[in-house]
ModelCIF file with pLDDT and N, C-alpha, C, O atoms, coordinates in Angstrom:
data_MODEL
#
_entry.id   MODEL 
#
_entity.id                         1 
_entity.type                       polymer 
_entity.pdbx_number_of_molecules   1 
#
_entity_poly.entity_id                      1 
_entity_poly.type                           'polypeptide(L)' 
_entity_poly.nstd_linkage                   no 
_entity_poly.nstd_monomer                   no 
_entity_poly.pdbx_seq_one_letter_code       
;(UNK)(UNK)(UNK)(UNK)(UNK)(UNK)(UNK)(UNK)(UNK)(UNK)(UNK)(UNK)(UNK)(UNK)(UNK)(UNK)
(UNK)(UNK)(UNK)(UNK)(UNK)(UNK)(UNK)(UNK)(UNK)(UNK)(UNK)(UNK)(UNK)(UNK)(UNK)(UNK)
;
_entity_poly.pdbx_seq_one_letter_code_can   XXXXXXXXXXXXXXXXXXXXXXXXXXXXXXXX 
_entity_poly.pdbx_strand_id                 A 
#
loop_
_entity_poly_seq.entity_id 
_entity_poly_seq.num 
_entity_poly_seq.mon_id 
_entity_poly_seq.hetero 
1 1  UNK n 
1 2  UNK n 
1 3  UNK n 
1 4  UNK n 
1 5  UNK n 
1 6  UNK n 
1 7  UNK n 
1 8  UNK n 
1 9  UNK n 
1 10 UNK n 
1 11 UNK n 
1 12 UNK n 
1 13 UNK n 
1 14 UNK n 
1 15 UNK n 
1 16 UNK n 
1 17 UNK n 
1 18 UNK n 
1 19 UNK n 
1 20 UNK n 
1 21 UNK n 
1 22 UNK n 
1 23 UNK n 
1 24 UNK n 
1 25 UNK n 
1 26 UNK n 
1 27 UNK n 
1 28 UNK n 
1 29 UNK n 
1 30 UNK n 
1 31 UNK n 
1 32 UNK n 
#
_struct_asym.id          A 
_struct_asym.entity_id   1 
#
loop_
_ma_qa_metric.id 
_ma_qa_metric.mode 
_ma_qa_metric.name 
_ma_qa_metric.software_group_id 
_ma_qa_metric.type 
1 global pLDDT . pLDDT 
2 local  pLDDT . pLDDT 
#
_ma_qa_metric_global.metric_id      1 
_ma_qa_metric_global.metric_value   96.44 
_ma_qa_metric_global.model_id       1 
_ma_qa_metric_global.ordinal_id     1 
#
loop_
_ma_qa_metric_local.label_asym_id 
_ma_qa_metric_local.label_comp_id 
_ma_qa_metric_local.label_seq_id 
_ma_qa_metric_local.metric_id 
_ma_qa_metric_local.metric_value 
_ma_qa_metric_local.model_id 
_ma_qa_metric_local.ordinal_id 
A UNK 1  2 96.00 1 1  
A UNK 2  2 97.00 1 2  
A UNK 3  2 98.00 1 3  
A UNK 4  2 98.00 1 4  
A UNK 5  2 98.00 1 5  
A UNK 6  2 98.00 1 6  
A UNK 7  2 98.00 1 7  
A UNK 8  2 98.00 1 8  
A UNK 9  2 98.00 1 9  
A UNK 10 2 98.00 1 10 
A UNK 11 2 98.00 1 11 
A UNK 12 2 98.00 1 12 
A UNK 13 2 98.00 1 13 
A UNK 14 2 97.00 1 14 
A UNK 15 2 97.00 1 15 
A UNK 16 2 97.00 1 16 
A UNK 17 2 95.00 1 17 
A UNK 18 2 96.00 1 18 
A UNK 19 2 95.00 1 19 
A UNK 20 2 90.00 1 20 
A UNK 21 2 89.00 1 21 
A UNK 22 2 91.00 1 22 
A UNK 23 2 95.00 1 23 
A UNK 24 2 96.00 1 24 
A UNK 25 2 97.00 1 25 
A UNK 26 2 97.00 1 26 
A UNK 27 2 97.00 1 27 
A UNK 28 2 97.00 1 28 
A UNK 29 2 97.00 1 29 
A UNK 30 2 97.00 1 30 
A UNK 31 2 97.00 1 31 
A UNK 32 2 98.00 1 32 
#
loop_
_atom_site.group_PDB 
_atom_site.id 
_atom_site.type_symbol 
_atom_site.label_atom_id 
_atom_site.label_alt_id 
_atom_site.label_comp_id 
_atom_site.label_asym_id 
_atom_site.label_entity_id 
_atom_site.label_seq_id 
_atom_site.pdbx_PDB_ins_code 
_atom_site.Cartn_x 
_atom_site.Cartn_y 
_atom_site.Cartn_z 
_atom_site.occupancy 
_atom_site.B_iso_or_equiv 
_atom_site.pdbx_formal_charge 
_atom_site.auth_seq_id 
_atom_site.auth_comp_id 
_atom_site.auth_asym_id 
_atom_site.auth_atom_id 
_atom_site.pdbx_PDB_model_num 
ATOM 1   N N  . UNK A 1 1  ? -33.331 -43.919 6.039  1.00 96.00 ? 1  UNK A N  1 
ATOM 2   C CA . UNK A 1 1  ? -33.880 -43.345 4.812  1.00 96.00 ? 1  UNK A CA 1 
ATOM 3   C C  . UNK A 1 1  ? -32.704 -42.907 3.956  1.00 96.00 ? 1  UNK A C  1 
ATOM 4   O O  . UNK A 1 1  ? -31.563 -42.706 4.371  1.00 96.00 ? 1  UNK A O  1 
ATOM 5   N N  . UNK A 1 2  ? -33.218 -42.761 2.456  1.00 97.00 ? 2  UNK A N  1 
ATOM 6   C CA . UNK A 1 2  ? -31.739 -42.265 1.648  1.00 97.00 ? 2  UNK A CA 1 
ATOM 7   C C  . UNK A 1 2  ? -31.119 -41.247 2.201  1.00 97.00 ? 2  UNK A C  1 
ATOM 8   O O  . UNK A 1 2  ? -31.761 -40.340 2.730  1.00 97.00 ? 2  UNK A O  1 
ATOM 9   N N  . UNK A 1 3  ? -30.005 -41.256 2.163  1.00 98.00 ? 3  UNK A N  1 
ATOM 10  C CA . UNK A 1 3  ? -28.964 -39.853 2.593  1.00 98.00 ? 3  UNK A CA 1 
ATOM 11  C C  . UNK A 1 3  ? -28.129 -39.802 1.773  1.00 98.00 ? 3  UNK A C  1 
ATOM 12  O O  . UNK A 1 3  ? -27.893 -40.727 0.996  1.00 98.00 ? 3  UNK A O  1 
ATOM 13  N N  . UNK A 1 4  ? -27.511 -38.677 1.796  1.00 98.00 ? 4  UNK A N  1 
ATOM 14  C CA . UNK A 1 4  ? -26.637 -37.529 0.902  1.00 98.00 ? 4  UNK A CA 1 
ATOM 15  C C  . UNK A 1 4  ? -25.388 -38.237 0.198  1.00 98.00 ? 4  UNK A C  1 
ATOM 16  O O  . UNK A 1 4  ? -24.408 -37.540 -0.066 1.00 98.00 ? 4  UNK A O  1 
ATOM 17  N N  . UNK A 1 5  ? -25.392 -39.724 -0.144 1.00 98.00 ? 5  UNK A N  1 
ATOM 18  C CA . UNK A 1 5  ? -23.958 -39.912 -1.042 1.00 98.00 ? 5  UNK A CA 1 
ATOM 19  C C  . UNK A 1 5  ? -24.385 -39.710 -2.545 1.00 98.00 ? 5  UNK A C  1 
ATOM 20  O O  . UNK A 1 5  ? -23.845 -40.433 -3.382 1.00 98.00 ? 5  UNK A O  1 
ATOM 21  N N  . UNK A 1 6  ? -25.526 -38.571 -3.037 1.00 98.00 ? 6  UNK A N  1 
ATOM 22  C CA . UNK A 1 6  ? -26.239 -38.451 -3.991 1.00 98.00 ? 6  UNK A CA 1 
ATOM 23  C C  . UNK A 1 6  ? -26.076 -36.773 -4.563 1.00 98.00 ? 6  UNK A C  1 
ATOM 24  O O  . UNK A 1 6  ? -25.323 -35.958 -4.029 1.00 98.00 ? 6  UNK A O  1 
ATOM 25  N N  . UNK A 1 7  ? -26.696 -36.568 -5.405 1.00 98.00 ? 7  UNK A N  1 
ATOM 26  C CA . UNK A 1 7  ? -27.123 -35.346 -6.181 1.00 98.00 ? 7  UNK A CA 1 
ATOM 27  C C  . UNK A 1 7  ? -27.815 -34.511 -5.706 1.00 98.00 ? 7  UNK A C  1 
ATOM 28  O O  . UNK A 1 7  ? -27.576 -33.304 -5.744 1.00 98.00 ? 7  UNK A O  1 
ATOM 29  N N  . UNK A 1 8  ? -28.977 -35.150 -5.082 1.00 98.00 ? 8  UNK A N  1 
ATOM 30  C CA . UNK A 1 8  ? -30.255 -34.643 -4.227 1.00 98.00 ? 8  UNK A CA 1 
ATOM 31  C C  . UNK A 1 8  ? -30.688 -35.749 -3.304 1.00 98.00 ? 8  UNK A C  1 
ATOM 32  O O  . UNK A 1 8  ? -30.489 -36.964 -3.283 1.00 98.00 ? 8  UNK A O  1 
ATOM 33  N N  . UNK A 1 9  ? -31.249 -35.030 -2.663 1.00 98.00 ? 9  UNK A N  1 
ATOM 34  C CA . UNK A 1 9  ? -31.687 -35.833 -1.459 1.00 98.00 ? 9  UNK A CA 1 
ATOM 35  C C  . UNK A 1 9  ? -33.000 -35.206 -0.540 1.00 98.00 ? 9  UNK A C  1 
ATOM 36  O O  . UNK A 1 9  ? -32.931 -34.055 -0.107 1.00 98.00 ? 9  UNK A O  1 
ATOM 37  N N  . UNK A 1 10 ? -33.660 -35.682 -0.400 1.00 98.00 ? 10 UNK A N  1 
ATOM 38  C CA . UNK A 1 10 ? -35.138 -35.601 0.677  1.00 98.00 ? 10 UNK A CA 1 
ATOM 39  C C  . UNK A 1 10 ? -34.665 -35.218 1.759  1.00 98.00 ? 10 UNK A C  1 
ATOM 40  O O  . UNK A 1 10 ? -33.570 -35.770 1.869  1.00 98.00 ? 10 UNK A O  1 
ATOM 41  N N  . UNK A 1 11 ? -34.933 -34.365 2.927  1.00 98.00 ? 11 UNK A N  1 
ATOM 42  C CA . UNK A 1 11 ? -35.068 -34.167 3.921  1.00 98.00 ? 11 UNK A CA 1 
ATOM 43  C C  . UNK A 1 11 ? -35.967 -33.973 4.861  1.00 98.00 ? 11 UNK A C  1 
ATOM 44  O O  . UNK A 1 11 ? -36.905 -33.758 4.093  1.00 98.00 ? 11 UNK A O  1 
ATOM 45  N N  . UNK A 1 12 ? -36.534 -33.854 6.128  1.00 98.00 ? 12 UNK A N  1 
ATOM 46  C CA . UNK A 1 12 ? -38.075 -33.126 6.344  1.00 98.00 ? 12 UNK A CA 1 
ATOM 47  C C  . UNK A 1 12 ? -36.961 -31.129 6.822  1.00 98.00 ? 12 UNK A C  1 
ATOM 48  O O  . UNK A 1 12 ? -35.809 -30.892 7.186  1.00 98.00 ? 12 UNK A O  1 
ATOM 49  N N  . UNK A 1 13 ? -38.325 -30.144 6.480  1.00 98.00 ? 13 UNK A N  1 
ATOM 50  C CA . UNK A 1 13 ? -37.559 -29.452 6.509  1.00 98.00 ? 13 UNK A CA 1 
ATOM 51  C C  . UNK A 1 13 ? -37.352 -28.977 7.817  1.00 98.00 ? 13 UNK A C  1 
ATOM 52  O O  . UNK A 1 13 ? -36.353 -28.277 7.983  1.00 98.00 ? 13 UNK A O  1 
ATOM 53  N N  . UNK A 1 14 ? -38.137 -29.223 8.856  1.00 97.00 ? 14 UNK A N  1 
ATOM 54  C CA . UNK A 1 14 ? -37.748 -28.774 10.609 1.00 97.00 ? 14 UNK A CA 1 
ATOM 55  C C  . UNK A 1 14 ? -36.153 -29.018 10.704 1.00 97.00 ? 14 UNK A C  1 
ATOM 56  O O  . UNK A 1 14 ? -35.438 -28.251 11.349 1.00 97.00 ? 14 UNK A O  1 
ATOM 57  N N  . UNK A 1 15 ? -35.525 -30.419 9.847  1.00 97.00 ? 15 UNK A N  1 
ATOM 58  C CA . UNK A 1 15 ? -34.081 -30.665 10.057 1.00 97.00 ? 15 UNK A CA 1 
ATOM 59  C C  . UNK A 1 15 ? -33.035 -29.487 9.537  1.00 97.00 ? 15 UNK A C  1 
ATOM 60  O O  . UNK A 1 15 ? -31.841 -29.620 9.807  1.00 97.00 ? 15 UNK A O  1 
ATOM 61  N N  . UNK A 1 16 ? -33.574 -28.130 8.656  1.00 97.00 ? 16 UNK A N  1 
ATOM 62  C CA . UNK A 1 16 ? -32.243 -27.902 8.313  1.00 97.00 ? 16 UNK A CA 1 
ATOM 63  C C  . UNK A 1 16 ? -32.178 -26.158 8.981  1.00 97.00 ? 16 UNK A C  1 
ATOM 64  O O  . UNK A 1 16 ? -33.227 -25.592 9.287  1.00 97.00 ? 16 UNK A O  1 
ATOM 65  N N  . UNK A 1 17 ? -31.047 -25.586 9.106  1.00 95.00 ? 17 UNK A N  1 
ATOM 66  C CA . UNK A 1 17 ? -30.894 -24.763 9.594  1.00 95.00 ? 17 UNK A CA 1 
ATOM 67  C C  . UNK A 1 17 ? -30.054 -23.959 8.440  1.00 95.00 ? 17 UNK A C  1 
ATOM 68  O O  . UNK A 1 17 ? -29.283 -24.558 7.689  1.00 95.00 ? 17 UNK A O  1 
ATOM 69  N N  . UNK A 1 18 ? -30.263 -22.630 8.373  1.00 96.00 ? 18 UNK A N  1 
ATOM 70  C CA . UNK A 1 18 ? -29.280 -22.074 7.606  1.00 96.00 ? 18 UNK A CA 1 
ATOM 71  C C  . UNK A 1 18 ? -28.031 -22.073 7.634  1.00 96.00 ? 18 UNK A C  1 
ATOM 72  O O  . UNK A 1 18 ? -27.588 -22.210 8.774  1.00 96.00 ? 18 UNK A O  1 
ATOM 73  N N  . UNK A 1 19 ? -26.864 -21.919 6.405  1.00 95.00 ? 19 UNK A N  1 
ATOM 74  C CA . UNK A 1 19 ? -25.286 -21.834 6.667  1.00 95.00 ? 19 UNK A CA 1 
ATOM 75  C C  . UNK A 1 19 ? -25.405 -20.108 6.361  1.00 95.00 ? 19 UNK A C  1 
ATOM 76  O O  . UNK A 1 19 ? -26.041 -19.395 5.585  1.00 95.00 ? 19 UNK A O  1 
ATOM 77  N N  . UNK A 1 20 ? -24.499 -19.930 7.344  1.00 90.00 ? 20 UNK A N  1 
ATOM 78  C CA . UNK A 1 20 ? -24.301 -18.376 7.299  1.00 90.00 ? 20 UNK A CA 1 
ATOM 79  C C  . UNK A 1 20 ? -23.532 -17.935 6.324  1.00 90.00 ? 20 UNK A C  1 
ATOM 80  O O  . UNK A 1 20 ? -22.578 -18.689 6.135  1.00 90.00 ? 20 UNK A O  1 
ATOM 81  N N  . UNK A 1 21 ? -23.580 -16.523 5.254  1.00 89.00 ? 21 UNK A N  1 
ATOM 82  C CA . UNK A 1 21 ? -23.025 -16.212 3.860  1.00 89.00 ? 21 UNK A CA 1 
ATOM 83  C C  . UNK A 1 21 ? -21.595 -16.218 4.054  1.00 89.00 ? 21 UNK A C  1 
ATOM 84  O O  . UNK A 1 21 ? -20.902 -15.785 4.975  1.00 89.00 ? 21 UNK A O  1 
ATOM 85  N N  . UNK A 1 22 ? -21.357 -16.717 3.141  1.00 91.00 ? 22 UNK A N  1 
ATOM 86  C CA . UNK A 1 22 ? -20.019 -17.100 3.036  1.00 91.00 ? 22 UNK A CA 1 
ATOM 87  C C  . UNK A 1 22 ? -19.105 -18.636 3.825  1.00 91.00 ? 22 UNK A C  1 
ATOM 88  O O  . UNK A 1 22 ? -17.950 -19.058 3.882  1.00 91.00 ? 22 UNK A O  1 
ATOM 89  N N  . UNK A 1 23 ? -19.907 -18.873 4.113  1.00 95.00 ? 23 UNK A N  1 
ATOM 90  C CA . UNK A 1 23 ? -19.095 -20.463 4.868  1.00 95.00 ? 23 UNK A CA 1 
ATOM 91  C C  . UNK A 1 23 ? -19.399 -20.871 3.666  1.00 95.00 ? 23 UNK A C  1 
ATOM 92  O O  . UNK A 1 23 ? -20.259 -20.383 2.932  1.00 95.00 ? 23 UNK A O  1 
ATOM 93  N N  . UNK A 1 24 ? -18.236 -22.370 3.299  1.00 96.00 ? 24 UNK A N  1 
ATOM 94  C CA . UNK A 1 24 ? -17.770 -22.970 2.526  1.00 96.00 ? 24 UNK A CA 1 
ATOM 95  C C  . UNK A 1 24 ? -18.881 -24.086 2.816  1.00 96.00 ? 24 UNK A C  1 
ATOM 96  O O  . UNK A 1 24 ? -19.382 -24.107 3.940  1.00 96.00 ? 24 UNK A O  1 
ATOM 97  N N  . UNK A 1 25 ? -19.362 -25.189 1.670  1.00 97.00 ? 25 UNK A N  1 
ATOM 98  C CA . UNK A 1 25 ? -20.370 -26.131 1.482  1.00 97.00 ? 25 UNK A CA 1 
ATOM 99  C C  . UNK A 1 25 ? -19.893 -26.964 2.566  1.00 97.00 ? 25 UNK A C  1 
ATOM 100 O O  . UNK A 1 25 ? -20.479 -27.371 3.569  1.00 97.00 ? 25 UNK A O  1 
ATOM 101 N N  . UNK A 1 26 ? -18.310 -27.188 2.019  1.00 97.00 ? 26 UNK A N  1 
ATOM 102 C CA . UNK A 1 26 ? -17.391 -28.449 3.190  1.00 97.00 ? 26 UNK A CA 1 
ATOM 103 C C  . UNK A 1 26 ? -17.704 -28.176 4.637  1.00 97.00 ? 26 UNK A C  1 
ATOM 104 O O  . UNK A 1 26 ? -18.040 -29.018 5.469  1.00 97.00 ? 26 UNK A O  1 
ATOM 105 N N  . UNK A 1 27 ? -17.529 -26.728 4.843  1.00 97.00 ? 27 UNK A N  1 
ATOM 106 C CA . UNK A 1 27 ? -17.669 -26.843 6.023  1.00 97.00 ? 27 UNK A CA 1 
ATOM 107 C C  . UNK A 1 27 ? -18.498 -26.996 7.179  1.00 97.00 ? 27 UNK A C  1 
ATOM 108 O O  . UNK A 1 27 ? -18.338 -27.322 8.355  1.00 97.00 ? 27 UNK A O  1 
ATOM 109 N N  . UNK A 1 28 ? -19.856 -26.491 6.102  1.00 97.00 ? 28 UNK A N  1 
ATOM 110 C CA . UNK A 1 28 ? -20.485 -26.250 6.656  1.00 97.00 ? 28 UNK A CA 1 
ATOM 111 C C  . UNK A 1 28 ? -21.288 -27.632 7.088  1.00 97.00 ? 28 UNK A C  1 
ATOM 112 O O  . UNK A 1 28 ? -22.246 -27.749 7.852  1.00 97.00 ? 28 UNK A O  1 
ATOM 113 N N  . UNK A 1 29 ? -20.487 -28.754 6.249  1.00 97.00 ? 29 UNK A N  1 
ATOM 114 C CA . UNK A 1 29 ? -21.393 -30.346 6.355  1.00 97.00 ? 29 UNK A CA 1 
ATOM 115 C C  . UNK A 1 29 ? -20.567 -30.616 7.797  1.00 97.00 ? 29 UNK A C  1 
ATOM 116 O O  . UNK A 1 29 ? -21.139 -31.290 8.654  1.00 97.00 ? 29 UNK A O  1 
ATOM 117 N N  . UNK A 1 30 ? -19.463 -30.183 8.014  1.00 97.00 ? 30 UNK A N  1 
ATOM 118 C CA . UNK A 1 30 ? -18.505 -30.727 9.667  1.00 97.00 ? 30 UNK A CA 1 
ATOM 119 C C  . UNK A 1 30 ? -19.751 -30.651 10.336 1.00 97.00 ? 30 UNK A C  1 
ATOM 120 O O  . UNK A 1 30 ? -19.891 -31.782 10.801 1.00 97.00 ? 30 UNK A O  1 
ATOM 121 N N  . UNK A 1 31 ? -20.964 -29.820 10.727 1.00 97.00 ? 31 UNK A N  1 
ATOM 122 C CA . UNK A 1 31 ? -21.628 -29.187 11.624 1.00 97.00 ? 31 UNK A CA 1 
ATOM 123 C C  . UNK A 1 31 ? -22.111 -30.849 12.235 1.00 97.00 ? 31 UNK A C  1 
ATOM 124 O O  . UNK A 1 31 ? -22.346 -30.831 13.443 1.00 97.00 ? 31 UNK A O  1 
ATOM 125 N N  . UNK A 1 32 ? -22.222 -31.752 11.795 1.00 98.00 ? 32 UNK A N  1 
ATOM 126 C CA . UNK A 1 32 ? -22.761 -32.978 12.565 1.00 98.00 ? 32 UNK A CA 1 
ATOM 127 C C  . UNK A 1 32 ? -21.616 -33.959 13.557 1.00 98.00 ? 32 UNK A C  1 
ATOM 128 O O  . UNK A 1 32 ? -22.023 -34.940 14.180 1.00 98.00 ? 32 UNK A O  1 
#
């Protein structure tokens, strides 16, 4: 399905988990 080399993107939401305040966007994409 489409994924993230985009603006926005669809997900289902069971997939996402919060980034804790203050972690950086970058880093927080390493998590896979």
């Amino acid at each position: 399905r489409p994924g993230a080399f985009a603006e926005k993107v669809i997900v289902p939401a069971v997939a996402c988990q919060p980034v804790p305040a203050g972690m950086a966007p970058a880093i927080a994409s390493l998590a896979e």
